[in-house]
N, C-alpha and C. Protein backbone atom coordinates (compact mmCIF):
# COMPACT_ATOMS: atom_id res chain seq x y z
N UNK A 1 -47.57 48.19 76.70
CA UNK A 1 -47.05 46.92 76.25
C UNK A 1 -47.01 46.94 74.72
N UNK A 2 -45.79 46.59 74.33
CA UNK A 2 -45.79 46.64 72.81
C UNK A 2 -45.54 45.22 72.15
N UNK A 3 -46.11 45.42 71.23
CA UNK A 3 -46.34 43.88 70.25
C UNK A 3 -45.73 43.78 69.87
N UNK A 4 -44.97 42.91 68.58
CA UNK A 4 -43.57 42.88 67.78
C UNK A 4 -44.41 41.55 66.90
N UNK A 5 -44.05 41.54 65.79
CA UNK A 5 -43.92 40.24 64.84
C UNK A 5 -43.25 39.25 65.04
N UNK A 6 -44.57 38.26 64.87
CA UNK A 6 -43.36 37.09 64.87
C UNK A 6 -43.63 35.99 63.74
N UNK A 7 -42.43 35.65 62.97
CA UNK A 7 -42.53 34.40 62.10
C UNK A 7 -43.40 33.35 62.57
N UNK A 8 -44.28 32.83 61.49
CA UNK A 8 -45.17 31.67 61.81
C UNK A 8 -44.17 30.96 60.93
N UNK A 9 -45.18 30.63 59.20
CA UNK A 9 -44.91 29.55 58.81
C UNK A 9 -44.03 30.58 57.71
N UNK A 10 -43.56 30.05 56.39
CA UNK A 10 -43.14 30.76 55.30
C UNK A 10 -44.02 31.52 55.18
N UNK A 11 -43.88 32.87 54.36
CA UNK A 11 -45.48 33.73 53.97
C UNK A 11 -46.07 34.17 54.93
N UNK A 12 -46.47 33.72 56.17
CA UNK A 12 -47.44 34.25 57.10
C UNK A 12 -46.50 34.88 58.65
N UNK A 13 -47.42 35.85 58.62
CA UNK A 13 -46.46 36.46 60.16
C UNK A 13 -47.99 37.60 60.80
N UNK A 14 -47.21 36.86 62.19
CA UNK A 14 -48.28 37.35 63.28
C UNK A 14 -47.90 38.57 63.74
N UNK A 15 -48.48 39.86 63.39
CA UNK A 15 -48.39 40.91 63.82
C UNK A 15 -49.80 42.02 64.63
N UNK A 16 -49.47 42.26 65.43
CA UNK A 16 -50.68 43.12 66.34
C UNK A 16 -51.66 42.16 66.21
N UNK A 17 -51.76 40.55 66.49
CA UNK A 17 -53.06 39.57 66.84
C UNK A 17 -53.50 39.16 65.33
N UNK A 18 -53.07 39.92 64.42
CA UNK A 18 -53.53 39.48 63.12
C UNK A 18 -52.43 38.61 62.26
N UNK A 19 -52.70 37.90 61.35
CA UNK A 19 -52.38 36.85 60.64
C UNK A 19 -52.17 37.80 59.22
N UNK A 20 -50.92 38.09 58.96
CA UNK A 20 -50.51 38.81 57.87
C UNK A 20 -50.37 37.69 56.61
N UNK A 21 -50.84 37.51 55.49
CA UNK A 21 -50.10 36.88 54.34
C UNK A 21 -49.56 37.15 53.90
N UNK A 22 -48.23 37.65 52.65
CA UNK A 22 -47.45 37.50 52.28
C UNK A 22 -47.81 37.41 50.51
N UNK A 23 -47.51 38.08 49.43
CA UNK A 23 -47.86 37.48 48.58
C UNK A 23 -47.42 35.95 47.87
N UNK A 24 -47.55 35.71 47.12
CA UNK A 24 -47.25 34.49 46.66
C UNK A 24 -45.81 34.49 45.61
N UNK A 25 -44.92 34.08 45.65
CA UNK A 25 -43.79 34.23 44.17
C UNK A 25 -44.22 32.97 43.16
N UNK A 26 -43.88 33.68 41.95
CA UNK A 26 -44.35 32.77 41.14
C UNK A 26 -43.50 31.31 41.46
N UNK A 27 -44.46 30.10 40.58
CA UNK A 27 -44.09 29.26 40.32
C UNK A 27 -43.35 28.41 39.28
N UNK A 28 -42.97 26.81 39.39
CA UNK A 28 -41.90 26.72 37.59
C UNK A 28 -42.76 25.32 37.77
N UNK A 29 -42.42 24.73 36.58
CA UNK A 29 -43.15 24.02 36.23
C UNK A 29 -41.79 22.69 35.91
N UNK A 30 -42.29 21.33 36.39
CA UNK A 30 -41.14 20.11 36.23
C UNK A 30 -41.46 19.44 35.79
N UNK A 31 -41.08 19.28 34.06
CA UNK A 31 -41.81 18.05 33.07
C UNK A 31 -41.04 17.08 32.96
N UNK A 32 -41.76 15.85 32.90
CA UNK A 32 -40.65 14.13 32.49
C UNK A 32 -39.59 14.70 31.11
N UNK A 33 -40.97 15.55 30.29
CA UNK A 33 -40.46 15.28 28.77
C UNK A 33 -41.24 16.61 28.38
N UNK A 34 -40.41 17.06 27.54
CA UNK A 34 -41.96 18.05 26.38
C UNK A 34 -41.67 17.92 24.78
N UNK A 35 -41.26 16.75 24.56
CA UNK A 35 -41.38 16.21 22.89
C UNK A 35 -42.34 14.55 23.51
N UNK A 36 -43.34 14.24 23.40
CA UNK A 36 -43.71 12.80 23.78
C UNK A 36 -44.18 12.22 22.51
N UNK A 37 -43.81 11.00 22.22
CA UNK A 37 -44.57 10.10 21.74
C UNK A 37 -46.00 9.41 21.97
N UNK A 38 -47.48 9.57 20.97
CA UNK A 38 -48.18 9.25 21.30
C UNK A 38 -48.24 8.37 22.53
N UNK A 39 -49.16 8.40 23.06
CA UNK A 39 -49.87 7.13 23.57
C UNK A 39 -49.00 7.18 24.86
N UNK A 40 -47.48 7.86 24.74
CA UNK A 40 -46.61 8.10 26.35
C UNK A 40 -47.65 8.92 27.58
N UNK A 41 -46.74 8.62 28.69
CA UNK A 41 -47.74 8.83 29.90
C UNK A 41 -46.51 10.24 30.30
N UNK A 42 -46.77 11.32 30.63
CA UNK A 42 -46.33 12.08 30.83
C UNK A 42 -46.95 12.64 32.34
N UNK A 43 -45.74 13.83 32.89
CA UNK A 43 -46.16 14.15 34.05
C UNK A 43 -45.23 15.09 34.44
N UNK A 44 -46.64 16.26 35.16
CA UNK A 44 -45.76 17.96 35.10
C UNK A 44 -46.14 17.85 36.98
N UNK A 45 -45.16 19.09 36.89
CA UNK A 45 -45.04 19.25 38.61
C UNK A 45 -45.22 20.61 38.44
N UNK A 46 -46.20 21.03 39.76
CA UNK A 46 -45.74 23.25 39.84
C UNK A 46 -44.90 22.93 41.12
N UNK A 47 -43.70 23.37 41.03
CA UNK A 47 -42.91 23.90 42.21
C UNK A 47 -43.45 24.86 42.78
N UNK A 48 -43.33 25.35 44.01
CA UNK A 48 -43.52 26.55 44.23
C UNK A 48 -43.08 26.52 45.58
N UNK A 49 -42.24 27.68 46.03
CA UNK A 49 -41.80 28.01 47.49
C UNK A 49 -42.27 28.68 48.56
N UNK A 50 -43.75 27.92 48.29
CA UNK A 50 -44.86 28.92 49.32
C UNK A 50 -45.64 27.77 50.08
N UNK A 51 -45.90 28.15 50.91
CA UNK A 51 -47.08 27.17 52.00
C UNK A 51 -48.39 27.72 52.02
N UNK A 52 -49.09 27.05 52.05
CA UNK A 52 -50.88 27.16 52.58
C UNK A 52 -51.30 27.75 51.26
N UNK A 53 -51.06 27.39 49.94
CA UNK A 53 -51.57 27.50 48.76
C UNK A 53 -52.23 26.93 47.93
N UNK A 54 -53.38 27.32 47.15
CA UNK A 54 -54.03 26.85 46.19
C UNK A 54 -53.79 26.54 45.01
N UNK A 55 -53.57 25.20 43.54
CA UNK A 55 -52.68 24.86 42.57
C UNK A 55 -54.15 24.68 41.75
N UNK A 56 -53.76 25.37 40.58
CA UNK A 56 -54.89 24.85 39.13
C UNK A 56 -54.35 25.34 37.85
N UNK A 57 -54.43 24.43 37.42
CA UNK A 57 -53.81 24.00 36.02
C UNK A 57 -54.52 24.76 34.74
N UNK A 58 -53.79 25.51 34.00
CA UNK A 58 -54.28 25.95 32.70
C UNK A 58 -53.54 25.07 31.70
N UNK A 59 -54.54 25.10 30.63
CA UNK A 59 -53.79 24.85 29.22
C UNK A 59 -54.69 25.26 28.03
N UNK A 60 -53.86 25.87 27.38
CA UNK A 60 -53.62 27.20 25.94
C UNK A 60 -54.70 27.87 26.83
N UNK A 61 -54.28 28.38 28.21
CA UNK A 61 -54.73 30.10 28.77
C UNK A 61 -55.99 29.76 29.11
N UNK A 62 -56.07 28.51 29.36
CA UNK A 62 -57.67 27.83 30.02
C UNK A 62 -57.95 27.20 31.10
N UNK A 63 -58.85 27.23 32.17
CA UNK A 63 -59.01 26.15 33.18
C UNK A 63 -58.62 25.06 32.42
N UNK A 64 -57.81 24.24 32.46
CA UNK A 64 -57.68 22.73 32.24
C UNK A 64 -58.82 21.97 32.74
N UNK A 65 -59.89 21.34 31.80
CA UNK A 65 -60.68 20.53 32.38
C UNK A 65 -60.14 18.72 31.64
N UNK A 66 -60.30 18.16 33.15
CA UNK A 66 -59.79 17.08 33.14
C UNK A 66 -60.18 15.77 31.94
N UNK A 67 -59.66 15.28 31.48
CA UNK A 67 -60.20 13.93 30.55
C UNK A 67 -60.01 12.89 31.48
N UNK A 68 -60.52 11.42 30.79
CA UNK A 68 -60.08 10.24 31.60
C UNK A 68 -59.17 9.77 31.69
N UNK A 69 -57.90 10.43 30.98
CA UNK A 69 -56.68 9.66 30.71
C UNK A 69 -55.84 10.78 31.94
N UNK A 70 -56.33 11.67 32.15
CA UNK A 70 -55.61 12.66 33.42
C UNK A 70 -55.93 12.66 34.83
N UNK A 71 -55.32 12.91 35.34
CA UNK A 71 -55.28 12.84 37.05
C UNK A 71 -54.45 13.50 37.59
N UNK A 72 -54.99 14.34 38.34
CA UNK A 72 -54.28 15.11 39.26
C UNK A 72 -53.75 14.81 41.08
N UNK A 73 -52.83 15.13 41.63
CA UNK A 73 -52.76 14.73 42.77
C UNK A 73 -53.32 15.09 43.65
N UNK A 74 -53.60 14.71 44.60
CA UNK A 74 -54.60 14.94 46.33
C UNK A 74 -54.44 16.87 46.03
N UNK A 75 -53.08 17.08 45.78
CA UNK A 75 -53.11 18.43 46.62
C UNK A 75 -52.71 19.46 45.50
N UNK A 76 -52.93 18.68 43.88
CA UNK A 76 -53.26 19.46 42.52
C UNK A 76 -51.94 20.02 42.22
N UNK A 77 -50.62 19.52 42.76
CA UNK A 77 -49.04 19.85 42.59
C UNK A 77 -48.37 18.98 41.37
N UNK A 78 -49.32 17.69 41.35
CA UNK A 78 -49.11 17.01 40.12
C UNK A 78 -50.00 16.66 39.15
N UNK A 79 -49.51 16.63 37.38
CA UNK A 79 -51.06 16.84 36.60
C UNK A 79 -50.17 15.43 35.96
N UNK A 80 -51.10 14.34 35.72
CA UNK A 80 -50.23 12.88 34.99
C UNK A 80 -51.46 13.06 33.94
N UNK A 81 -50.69 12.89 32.54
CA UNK A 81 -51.01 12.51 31.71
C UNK A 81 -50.92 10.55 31.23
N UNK A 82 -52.23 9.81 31.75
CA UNK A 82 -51.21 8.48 31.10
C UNK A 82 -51.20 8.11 29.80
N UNK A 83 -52.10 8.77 29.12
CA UNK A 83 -51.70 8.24 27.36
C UNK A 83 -51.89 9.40 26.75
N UNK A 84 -50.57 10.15 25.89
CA UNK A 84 -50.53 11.30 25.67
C UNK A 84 -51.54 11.68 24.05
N UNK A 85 -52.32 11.99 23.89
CA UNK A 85 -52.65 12.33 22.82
C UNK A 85 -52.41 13.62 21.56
N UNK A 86 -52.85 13.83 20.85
CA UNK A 86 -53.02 14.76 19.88
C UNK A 86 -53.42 15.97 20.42
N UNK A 87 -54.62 15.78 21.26
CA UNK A 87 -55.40 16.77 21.46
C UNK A 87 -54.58 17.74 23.06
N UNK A 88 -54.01 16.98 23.35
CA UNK A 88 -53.08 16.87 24.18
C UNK A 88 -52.20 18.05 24.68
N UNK A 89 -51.48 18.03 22.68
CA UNK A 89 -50.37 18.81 22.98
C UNK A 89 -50.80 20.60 22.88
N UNK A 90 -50.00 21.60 23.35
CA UNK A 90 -50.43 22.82 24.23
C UNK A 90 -49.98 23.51 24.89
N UNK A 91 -50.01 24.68 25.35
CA UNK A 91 -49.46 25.12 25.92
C UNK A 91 -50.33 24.85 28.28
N UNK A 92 -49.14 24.95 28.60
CA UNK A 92 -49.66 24.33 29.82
C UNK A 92 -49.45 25.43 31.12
N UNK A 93 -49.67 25.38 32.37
CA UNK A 93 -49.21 26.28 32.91
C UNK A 93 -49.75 26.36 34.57
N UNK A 94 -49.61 26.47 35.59
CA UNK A 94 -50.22 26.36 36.69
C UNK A 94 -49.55 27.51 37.71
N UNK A 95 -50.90 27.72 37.98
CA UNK A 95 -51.27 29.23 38.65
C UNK A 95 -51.37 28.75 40.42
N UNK A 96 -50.80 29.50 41.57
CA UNK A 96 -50.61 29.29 42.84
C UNK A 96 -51.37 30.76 43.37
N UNK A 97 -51.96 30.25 44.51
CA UNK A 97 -53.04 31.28 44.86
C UNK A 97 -53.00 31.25 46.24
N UNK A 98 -53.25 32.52 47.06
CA UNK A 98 -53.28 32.60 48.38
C UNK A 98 -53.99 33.51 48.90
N UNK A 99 -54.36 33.53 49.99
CA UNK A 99 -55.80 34.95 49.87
C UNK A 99 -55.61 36.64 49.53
N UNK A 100 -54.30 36.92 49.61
CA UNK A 100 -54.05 37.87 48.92
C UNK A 100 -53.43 37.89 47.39
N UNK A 101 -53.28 36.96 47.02
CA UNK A 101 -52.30 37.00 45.10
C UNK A 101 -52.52 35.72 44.85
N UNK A 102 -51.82 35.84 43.25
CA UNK A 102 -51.79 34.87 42.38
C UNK A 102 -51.13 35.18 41.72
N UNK A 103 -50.12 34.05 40.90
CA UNK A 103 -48.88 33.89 40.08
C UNK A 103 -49.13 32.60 39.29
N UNK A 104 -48.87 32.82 38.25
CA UNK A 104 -48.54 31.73 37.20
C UNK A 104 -47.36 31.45 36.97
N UNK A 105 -47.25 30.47 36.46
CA UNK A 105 -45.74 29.53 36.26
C UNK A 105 -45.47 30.41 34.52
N UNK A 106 -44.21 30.37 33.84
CA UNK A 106 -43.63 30.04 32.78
C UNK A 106 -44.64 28.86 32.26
N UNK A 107 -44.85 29.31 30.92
CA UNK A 107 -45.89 28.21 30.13
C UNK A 107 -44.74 27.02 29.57
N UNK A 108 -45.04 26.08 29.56
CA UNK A 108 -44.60 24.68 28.63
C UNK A 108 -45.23 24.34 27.71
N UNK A 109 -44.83 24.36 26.58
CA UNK A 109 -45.49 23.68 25.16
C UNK A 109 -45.08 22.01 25.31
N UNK A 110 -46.31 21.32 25.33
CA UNK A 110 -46.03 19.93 25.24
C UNK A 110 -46.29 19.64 23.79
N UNK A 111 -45.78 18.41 22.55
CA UNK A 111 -46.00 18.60 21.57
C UNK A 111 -45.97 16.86 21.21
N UNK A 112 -46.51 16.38 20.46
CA UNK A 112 -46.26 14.50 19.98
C UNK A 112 -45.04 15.05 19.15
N UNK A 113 -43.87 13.90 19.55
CA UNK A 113 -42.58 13.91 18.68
C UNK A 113 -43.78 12.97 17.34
N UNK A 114 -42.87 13.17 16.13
CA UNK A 114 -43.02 13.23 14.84
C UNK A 114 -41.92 12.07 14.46
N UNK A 115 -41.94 10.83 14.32
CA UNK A 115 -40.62 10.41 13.76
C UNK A 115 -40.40 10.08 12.91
C-alpha cells in the first residue's frame, strides 16, 4: 500500500503520517503613514501569506519592547502607535516564524514630519 501527499492547510502537507512544514516567505509591512506628526496615532500591519505563524516586532534591529502608548493585536499582525513620539521614530520591521524558518519584512523608517 502506498501513501501519497496530501494538501492540508497553506505550508503544511501530510506525507507518510507526518506533518511536513513548509518554510515561511517573507513578509511586507502596511503603514497609515511614515512622515507623522507628533502626538499622531499611527498603525503598521505584517502581511504575510502563510498560516499557523508566529509575528514579533523589531525596531532599529531590536525586540520592540512595548510602551503605554502601544498595543499590539490578539494575534501581534497589528502594532498601533496612539501618540506618536520622538523617541518613536526608527527603523521598524516584523519577523514571521514557523517551526522550521523565519523571515523578516523590508524595514520602514517612521520619522515626526518637521513643519
Amino acid at each position: 500500500m502506498e501513501l501519497t501527499s496530501a494538501p492540508l492547510h497553506k505550508g503544511k502537507v501530510l506525507w507518510r503520517g507526518l506533518l511536513l512544514v513548509e518554510p515561511v516567505t517573507p513578509p511586507f509591512i502596511q503603514v497609515t503613514n511614515t512622515t507623522i506628526k507628533e502626538k499622531d496615532p499611527v498603525s503598521l500591519t505584517c502581511i504575510s501569506k502563510d498560516t499557523g505563524i508566529s509575528i514579533r516586532w523589531l525596531f532599529n534591529g531590536k525586540r520592540l519592547e512595548l510602551t503605554d502608548r502601544m498595543k499590539l493585536s490578539q494575534d501581534n499582525i497589528t502594532l498601533r502607535i496612539e501618540s506618536f513620539r520622538k523617541e518613536d521614530s526608527g527603523v521598524y520591521e516584523c519577523e514571521v516564524s514557523n517551526p522550521v524558518s523565519s523571515k523578516k519584512s523590508d524595514s520602514i523608517q517612521l520619522d515626526i514630519m518637521h513643519a
